[in-house]
Every structure is written in structure tokens, then in C-alpha cells.
PDB file of N, CA and C in Angstrom:
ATOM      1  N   UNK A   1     135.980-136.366 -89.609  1.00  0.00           N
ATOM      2  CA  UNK A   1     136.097-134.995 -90.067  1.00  0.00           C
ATOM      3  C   UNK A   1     137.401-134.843 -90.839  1.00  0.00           C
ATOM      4  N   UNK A   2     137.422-134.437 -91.781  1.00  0.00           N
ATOM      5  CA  UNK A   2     138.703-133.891 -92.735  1.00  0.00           C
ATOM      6  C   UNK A   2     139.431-133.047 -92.578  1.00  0.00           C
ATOM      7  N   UNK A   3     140.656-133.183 -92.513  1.00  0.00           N
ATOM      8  CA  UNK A   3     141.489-131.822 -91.556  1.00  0.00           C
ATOM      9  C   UNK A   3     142.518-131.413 -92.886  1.00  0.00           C
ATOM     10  N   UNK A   4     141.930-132.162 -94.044  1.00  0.00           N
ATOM     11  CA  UNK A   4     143.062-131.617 -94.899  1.00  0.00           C
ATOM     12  C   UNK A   4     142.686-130.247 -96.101  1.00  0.00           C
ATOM     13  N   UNK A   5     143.275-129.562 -95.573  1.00  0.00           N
ATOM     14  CA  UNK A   5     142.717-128.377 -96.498  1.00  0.00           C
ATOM     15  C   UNK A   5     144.111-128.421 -98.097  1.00  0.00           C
ATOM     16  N   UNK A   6     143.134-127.798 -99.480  1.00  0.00           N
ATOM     17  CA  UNK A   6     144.542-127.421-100.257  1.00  0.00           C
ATOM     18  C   UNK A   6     145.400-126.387 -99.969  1.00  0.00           C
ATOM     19  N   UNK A   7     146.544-126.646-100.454  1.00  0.00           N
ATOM     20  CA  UNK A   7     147.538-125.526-100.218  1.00  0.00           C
ATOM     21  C   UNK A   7     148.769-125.183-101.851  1.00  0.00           C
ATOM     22  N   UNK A   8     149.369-124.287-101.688  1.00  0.00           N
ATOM     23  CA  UNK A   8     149.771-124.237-102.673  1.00  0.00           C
ATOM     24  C   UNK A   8     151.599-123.764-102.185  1.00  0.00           C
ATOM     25  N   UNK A   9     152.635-124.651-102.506  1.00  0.00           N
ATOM     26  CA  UNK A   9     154.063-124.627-102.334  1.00  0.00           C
ATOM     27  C   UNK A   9     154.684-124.209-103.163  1.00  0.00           C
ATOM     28  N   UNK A  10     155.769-123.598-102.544  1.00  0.00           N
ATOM     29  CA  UNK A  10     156.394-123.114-103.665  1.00  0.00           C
ATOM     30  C   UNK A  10     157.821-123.105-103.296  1.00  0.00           C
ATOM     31  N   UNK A  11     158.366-124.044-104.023  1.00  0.00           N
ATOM     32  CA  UNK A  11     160.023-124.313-103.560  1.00  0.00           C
ATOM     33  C   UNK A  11     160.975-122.821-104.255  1.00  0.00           C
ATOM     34  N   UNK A  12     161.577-122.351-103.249  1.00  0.00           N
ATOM     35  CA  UNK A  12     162.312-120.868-104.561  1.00  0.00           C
ATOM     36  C   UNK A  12     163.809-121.052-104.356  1.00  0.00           C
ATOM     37  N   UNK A  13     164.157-121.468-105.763  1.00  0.00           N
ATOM     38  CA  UNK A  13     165.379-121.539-105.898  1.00  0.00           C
ATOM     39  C   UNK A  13     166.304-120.442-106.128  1.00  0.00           C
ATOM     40  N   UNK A  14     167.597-120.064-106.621  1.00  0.00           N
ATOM     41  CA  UNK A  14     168.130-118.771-106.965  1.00  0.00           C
ATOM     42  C   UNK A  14     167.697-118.254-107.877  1.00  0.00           C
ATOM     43  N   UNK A  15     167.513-118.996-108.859  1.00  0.00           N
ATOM     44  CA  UNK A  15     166.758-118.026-110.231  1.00  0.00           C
ATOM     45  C   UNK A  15     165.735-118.271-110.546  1.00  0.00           C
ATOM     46  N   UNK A  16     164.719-119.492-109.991  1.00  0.00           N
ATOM     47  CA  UNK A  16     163.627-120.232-110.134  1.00  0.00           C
ATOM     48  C   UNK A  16     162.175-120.518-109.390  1.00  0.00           C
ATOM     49  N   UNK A  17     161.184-120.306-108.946  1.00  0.00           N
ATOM     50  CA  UNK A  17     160.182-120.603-108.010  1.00  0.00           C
ATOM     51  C   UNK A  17     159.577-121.739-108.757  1.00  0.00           C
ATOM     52  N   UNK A  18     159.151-123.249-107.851  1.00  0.00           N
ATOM     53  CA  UNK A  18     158.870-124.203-108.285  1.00  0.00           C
ATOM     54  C   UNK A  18     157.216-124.449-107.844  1.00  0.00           C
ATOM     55  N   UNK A  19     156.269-124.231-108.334  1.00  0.00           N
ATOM     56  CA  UNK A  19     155.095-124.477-107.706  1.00  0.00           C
ATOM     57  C   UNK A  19     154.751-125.937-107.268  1.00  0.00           C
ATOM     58  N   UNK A  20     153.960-126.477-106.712  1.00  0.00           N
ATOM     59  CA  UNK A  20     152.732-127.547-106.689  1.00  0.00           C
ATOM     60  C   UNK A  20     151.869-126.920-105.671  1.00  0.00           C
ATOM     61  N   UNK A  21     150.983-128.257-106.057  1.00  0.00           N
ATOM     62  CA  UNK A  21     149.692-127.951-105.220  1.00  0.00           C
ATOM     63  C   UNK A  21     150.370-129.096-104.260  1.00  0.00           C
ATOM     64  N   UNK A  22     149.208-129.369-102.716  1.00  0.00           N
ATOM     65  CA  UNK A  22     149.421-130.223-101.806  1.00  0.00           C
ATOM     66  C   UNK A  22     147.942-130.192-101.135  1.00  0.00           C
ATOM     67  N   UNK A  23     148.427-130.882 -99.998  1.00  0.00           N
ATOM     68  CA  UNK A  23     146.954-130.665 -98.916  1.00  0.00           C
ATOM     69  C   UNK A  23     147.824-131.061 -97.631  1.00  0.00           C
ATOM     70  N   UNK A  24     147.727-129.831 -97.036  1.00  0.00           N
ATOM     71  CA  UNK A  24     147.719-129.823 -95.705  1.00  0.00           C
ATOM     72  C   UNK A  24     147.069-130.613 -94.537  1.00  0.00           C
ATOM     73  N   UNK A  25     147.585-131.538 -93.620  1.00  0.00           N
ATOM     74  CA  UNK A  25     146.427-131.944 -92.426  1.00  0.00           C
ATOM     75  C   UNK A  25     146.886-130.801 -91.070  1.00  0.00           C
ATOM     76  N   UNK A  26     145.351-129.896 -91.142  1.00  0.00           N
ATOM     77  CA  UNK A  26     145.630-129.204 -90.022  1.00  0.00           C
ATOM     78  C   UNK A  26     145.488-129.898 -88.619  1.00  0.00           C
ATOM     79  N   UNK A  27     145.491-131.024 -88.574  1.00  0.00           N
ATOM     80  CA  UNK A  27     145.735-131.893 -87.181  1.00  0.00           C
ATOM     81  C   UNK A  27     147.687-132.155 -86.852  1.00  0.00           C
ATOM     82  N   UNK A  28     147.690-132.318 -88.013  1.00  0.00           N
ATOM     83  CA  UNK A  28     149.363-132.882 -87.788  1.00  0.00           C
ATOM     84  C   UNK A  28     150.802-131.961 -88.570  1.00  0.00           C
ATOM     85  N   UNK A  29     150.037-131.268 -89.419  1.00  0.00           N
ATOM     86  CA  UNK A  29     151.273-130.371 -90.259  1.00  0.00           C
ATOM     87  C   UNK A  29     151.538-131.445 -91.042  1.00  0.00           C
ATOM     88  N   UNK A  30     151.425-132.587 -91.549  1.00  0.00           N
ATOM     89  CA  UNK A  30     152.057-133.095 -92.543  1.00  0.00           C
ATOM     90  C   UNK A  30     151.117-132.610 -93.647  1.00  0.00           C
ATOM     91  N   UNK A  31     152.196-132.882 -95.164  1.00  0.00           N
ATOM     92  CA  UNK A  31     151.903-132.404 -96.270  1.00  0.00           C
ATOM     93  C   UNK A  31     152.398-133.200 -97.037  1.00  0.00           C
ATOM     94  N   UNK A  32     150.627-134.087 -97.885  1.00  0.00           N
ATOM     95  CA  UNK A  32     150.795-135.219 -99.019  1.00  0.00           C
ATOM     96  C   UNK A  32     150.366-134.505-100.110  1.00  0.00           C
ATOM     97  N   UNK A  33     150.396-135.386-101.465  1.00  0.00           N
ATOM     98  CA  UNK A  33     149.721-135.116-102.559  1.00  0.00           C
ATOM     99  C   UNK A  33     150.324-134.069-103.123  1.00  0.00           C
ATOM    100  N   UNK A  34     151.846-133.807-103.232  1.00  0.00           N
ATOM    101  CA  UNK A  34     152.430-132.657-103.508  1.00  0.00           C
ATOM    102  C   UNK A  34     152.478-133.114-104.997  1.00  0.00           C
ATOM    103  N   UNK A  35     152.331-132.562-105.967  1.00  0.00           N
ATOM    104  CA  UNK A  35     152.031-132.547-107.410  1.00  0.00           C
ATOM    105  C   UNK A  35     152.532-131.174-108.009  1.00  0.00           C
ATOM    106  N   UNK A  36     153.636-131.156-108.301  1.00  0.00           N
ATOM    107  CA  UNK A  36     154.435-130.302-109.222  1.00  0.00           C
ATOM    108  C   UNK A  36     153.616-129.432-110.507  1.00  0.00           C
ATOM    109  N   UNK A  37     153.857-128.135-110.789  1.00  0.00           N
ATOM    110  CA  UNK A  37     153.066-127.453-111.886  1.00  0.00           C
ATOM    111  C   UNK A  37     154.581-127.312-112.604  1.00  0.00           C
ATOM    112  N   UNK A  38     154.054-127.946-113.903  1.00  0.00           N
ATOM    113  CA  UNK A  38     155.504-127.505-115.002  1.00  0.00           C
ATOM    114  C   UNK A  38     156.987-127.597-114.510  1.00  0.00           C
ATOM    115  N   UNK A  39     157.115-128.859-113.787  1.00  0.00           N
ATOM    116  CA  UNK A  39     158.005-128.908-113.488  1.00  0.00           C
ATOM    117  C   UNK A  39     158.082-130.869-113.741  1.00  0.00           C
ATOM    118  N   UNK A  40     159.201-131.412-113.818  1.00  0.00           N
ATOM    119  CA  UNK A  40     158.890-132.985-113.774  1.00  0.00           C
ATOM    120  C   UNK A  40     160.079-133.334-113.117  1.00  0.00           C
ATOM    121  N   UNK A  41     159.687-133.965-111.445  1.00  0.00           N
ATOM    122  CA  UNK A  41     160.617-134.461-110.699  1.00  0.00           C
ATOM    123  C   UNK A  41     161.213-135.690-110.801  1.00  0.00           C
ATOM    124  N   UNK A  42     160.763-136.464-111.973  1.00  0.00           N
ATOM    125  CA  UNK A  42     161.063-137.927-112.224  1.00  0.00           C
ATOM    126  C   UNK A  42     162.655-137.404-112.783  1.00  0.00           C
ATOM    127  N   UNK A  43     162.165-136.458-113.462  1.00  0.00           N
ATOM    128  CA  UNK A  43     163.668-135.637-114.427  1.00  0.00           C
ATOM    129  C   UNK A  43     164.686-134.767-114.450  1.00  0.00           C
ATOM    130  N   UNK A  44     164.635-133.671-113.291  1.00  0.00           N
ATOM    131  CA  UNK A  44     164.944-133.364-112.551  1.00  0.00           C
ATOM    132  C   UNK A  44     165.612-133.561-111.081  1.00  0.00           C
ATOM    133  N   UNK A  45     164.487-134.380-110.331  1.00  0.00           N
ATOM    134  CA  UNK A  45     164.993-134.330-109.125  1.00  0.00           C
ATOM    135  C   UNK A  45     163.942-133.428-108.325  1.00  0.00           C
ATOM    136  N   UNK A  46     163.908-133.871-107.076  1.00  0.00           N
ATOM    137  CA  UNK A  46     163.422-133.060-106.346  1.00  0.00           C
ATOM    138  C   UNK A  46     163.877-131.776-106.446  1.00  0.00           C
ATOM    139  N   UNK A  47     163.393-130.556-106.175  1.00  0.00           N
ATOM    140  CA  UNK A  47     163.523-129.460-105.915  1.00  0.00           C
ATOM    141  C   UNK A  47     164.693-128.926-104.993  1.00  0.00           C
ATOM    142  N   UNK A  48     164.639-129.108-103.997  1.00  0.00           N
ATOM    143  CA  UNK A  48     165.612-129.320-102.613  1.00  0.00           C
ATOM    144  C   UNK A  48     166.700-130.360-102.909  1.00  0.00           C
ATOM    145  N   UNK A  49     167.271-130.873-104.061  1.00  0.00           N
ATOM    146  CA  UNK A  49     167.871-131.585-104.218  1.00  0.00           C
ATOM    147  C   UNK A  49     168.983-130.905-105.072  1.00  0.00           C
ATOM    148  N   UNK A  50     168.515-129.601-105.623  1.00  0.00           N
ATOM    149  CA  UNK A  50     169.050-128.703-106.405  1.00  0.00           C
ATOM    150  C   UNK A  50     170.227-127.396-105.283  1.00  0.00           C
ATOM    151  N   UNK A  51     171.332-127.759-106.223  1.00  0.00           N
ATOM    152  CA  UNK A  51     172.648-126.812-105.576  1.00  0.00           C
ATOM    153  C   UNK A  51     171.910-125.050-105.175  1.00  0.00           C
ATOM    154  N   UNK A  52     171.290-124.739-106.047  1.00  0.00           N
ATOM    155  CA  UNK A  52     170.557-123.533-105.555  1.00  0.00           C
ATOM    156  C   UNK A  52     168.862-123.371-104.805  1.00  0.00           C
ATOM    157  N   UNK A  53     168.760-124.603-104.124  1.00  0.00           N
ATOM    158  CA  UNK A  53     167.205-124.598-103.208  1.00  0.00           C
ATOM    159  C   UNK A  53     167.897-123.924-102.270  1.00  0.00           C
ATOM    160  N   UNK A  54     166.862-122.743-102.001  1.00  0.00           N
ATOM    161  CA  UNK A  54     166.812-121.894-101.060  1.00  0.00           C
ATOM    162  C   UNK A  54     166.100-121.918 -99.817  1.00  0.00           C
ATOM    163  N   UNK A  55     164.276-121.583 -99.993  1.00  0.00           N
ATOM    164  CA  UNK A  55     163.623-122.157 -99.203  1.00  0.00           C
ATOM    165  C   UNK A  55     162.210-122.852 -99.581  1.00  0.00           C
ATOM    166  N   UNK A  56     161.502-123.253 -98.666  1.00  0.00           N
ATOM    167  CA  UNK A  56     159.971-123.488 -98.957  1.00  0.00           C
ATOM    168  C   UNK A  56     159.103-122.350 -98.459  1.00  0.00           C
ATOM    169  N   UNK A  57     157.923-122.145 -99.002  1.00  0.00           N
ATOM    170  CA  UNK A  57     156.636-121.661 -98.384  1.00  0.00           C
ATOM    171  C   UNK A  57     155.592-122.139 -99.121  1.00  0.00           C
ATOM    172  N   UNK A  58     154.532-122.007 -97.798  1.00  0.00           N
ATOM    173  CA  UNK A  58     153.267-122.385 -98.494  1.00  0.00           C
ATOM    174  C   UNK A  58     152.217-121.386 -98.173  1.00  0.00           C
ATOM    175  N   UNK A  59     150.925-121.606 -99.609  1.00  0.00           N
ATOM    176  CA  UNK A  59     149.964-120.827 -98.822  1.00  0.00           C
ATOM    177  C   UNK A  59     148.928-121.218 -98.898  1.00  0.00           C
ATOM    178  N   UNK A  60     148.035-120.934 -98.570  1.00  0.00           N
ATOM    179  CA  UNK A  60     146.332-121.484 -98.635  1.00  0.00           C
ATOM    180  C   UNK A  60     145.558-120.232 -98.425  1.00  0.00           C
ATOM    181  N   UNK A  61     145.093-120.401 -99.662  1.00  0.00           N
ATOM    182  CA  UNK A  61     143.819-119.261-100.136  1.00  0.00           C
ATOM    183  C   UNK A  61     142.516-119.801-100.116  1.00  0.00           C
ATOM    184  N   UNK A  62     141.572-118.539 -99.779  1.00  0.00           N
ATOM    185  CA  UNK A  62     140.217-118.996 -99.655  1.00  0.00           C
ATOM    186  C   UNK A  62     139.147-117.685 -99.939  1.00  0.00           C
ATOM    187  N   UNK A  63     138.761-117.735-100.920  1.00  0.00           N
ATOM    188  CA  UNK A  63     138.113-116.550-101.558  1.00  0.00           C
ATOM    189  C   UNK A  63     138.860-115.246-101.756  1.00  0.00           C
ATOM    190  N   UNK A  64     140.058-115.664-102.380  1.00  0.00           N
ATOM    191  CA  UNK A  64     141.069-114.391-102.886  1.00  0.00           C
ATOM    192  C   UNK A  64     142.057-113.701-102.052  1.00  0.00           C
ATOM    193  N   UNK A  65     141.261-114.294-100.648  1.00  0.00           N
ATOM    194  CA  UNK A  65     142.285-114.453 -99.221  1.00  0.00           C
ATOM    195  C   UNK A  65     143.184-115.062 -99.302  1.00  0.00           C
ATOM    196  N   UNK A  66     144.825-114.944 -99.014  1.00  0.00           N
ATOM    197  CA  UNK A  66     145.462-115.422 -98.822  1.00  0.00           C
ATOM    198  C   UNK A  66     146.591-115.721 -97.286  1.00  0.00           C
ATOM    199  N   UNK A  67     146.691-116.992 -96.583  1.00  0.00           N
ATOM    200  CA  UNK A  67     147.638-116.856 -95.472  1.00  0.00           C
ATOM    201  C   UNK A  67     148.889-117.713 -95.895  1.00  0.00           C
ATOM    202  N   UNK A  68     150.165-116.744 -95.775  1.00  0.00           N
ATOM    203  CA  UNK A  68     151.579-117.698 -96.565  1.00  0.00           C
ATOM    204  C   UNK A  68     152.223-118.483 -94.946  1.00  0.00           C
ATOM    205  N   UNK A  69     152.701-119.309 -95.397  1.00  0.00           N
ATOM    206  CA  UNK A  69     153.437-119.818 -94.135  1.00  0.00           C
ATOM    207  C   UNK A  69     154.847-120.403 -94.084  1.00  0.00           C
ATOM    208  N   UNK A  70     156.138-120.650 -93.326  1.00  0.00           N
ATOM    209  CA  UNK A  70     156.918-121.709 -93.667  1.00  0.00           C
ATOM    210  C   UNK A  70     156.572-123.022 -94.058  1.00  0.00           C
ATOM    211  N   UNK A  71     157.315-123.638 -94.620  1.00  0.00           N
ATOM    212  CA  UNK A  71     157.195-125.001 -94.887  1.00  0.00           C
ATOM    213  C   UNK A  71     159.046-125.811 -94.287  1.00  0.00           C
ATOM    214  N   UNK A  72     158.932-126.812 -93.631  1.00  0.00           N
ATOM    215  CA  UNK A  72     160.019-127.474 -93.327  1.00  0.00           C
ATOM    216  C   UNK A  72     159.747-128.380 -94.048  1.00  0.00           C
ATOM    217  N   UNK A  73     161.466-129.111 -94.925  1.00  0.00           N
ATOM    218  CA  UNK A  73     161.393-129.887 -95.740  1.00  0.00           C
ATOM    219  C   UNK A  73     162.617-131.331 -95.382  1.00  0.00           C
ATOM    220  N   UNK A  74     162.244-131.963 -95.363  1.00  0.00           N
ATOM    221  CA  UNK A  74     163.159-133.298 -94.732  1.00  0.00           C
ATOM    222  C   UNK A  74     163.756-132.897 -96.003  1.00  0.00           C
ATOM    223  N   UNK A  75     165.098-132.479 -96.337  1.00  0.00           N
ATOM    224  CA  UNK A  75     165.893-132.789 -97.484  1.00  0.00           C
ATOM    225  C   UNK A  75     166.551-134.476 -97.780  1.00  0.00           C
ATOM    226  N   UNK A  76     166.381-135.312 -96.692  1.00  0.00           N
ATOM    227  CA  UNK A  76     167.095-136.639 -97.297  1.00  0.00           C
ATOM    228  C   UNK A  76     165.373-137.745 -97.579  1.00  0.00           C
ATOM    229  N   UNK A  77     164.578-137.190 -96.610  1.00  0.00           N
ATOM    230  CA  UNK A  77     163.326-137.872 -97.544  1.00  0.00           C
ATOM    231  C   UNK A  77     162.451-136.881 -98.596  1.00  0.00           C
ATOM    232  N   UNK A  78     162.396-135.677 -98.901  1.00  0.00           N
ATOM    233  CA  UNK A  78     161.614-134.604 -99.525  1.00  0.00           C
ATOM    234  C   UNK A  78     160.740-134.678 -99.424  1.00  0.00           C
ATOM    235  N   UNK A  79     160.349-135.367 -97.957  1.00  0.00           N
ATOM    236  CA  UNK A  79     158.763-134.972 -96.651  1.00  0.00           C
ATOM    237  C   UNK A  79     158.679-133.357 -96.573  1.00  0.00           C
ATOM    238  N   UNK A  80     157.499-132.557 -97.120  1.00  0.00           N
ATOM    239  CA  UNK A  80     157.036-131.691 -96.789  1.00  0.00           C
ATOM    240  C   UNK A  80     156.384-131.838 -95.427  1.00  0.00           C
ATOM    241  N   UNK A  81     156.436-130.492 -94.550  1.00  0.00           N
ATOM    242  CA  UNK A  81     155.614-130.589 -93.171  1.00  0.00           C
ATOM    243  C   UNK A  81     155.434-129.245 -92.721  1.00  0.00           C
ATOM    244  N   UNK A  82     155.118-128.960 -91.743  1.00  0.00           N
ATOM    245  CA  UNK A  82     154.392-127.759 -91.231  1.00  0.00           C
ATOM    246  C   UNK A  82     155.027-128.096 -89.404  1.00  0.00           C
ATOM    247  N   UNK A  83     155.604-126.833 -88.875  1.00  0.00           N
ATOM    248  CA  UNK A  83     156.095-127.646 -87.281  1.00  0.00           C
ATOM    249  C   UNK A  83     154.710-127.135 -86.704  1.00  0.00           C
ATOM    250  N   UNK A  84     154.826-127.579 -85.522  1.00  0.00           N
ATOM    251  CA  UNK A  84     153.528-127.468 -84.810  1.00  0.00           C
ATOM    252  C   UNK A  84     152.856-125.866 -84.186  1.00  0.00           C
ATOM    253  N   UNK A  85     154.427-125.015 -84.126  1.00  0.00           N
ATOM    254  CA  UNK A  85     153.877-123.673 -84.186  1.00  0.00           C
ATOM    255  C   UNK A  85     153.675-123.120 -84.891  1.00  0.00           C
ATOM    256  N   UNK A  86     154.306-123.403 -86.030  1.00  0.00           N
ATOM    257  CA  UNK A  86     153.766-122.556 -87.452  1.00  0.00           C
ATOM    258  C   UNK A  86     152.082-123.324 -87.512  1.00  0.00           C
ATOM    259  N   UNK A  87     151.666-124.249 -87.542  1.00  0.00           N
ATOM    260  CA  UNK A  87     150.412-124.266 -87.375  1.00  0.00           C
ATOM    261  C   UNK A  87     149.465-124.300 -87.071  1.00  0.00           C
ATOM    262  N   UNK A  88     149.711-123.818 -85.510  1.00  0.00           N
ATOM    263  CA  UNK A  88     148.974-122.688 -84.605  1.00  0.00           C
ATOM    264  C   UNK A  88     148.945-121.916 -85.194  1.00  0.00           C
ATOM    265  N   UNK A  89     149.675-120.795 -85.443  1.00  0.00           N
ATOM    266  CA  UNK A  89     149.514-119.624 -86.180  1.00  0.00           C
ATOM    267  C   UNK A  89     149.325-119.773 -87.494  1.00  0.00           C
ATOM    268  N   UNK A  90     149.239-120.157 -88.600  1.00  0.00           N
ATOM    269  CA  UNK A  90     148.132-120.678 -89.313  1.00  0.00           C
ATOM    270  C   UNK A  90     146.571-120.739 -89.123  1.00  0.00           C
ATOM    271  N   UNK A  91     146.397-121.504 -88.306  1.00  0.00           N
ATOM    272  CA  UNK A  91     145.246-121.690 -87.787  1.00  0.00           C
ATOM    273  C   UNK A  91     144.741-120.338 -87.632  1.00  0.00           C
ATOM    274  N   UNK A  92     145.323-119.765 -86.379  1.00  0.00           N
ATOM    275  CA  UNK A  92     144.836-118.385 -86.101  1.00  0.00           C
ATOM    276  C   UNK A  92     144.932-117.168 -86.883  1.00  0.00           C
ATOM    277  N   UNK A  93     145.697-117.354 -88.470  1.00  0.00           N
ATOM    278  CA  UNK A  93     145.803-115.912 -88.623  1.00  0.00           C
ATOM    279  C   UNK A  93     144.724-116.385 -90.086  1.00  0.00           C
ATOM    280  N   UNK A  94     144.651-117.985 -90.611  1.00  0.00           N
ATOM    281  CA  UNK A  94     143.466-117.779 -91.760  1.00  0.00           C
ATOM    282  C   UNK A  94     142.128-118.029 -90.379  1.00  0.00           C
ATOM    283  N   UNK A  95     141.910-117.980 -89.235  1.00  0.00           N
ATOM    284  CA  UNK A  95     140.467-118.041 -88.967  1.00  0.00           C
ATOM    285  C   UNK A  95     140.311-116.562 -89.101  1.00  0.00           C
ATOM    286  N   UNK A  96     141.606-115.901 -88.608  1.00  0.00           N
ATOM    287  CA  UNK A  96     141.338-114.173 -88.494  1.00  0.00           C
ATOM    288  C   UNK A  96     140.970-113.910 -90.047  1.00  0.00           C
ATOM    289  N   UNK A  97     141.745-114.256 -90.870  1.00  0.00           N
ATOM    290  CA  UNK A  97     141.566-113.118 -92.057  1.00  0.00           C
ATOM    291  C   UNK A  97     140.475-114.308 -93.083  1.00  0.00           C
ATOM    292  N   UNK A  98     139.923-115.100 -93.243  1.00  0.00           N
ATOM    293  CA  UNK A  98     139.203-115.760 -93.892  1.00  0.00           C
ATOM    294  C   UNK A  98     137.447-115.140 -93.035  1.00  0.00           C
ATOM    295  N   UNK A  99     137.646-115.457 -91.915  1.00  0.00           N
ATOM    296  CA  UNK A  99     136.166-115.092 -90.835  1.00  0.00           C
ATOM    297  C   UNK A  99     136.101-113.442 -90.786  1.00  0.00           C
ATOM    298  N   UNK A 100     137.315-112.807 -91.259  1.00  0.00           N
ATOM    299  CA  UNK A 100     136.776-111.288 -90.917  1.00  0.00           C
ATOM    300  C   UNK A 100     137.220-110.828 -89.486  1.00  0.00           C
ATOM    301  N   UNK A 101     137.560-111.902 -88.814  1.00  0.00           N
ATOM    302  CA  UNK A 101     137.884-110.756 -87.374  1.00  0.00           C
ATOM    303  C   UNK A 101     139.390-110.953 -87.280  1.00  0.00           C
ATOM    304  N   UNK A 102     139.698-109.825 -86.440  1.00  0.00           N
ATOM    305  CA  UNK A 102     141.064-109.049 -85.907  1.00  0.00           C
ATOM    306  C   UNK A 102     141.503-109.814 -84.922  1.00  0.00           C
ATOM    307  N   UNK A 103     142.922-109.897 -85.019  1.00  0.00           N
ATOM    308  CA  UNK A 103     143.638-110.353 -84.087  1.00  0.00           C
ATOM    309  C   UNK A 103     143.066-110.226 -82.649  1.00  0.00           C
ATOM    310  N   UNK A 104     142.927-108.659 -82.282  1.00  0.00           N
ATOM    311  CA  UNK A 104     142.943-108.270 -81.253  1.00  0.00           C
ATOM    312  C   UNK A 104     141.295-108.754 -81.087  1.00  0.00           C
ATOM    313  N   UNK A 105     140.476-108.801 -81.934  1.00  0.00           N
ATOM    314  CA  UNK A 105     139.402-109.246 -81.284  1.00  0.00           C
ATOM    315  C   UNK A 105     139.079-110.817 -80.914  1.00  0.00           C
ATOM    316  N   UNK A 106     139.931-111.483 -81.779  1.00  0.00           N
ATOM    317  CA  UNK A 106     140.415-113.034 -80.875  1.00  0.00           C
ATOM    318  C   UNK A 106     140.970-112.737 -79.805  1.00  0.00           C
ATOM    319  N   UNK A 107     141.531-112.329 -79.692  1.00  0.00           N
ATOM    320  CA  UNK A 107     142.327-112.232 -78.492  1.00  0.00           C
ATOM    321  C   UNK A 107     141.497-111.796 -77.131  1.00  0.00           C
ATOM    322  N   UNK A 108     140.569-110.498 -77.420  1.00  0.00           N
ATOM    323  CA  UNK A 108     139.451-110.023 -76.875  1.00  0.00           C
ATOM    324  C   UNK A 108     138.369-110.944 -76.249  1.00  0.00           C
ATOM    325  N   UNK A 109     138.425-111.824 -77.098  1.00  0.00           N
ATOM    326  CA  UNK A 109     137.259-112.719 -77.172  1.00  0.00           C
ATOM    327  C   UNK A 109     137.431-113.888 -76.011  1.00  0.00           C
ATOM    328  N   UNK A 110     139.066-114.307 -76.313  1.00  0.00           N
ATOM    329  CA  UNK A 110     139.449-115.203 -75.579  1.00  0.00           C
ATOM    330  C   UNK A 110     139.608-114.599 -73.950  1.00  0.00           C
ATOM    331  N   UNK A 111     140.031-113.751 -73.885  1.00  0.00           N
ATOM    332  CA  UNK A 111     139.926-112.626 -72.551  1.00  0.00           C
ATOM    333  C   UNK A 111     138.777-112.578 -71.621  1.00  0.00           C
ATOM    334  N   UNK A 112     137.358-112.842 -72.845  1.00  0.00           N
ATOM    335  CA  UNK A 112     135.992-112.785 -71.763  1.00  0.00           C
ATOM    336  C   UNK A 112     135.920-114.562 -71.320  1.00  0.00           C
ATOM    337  N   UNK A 113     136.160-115.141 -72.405  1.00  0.00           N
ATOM    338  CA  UNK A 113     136.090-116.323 -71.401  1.00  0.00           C
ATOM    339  C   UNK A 113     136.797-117.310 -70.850  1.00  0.00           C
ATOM    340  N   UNK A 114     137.955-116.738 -70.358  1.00  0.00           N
ATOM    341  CA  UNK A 114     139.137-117.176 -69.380  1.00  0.00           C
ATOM    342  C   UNK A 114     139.987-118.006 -70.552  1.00  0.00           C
ATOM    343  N   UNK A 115     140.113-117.444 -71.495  1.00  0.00           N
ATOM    344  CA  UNK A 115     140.700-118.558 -72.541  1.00  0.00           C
ATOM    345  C   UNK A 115     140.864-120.098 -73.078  1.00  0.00           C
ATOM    346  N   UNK A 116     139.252-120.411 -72.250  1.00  0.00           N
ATOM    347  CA  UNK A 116     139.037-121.653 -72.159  1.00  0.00           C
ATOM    348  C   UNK A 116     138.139-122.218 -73.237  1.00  0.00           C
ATOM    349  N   UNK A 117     137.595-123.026 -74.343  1.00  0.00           N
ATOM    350  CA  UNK A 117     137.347-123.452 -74.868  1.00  0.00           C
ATOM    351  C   UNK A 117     135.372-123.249 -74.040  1.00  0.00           C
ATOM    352  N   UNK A 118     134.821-123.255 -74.633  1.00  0.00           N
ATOM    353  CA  UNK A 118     132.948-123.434 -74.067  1.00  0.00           C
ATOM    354  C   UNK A 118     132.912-124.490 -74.141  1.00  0.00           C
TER     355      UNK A 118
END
């Protein structure tokens, strides 16, 4: 099964936002295949390598839906990743807003059946 969904990063510097695309593995939070839009890191430099990198975020859209998230960035390898609670909540807030239901009715849901998995 494929756990890697696309995502879209965006490094924001002081005067600058740096896009690429990536793909997320929602098993592990790591993040490959990061591919720069209009930007060229051969020439540049990484992003985060720059006196004014500020932070990361990422997001992943799915029919005009959008869920944004942190992104943690190894600055001495420029490993993109996801920590393991940010993607829990990930998980739970695109099943909420991609599927249509409410927090509170996950939550509801999980309530009738002892919060245990069927």
C-alpha cells in the first residue's frame, strides 16, 4: 500500500517564499522528491542555507481542500520531515476536512466505540 501522498512546501524567507512540490510518507513523516518551482538549488543553495530562512510549511490539497502543516528541516542535511505529532494531526484534520466530518464528530464516533479500532 502507498503511504505517500503529494504535498506542496514552501520554504519562507524574509522577503521570499520558495515553493516545491514533495511527497509525503504518511507512515513515517519523511519527505522525498522535493523539486523546487523557479528556484535552482544547484545555484543558489538550499533554501535553509540562506541568512534570511525563516521557516518551513507544508500543505496537501485534495479537491480545492486544503490542510497546512509544520515542516522540520535538518538544516546540516536539508532532510525535510514531518515529527510524529504533527502527523497525527494531519492525518486527523485532512480525514476531517477532505471526508466532510467534524472534529467533534470523530471524536463522537470514537466515544461509541471505546476508542478502539473495529
Amino acid at each position: 500500500m502507498d503511504l505517500k501522498v503529494p504535498i506542496t512546501i514552501s520554504d519562507e524567507l524574509t522577503d521570499e517564499v520558495i515553493l516545491a512540490t514533495a511527497l509525503l510518507n504518511l507512515a513515517s513523516g519523511e519527505i522525498t522528491r522535493v523539486e523546487y518551482r523557479d528556484y535552482d538549488a544547484d545555484v543558489r543553495g538550499l533554501p535553509c542555507e540562506s541568512d534570511d530562512y525563516e521557516f518551513t510549511s507544508g500543505t496537501l490539497s485534495n479537491e480545492g481542500k486544503d490542510v497546512e502543516f509544520r515542516v522540520d528541516l535538518n538544516r546540516t542535511t536539508g532532510q525535510y520531515s514531518v515529527s510524529a505529532s504533527e502527523l497525527l494531526e494531519i492525518k486527523v484534520r485532512a480525514a476531517a476536512l477532505f471526508a466532510g466530518v467534524s472534529g467533534s464528530a470523530l471524536l463522537a464516533n470514537a466515544g461509541r466505540h471505546g476508542g478502539r479500532p473495529h
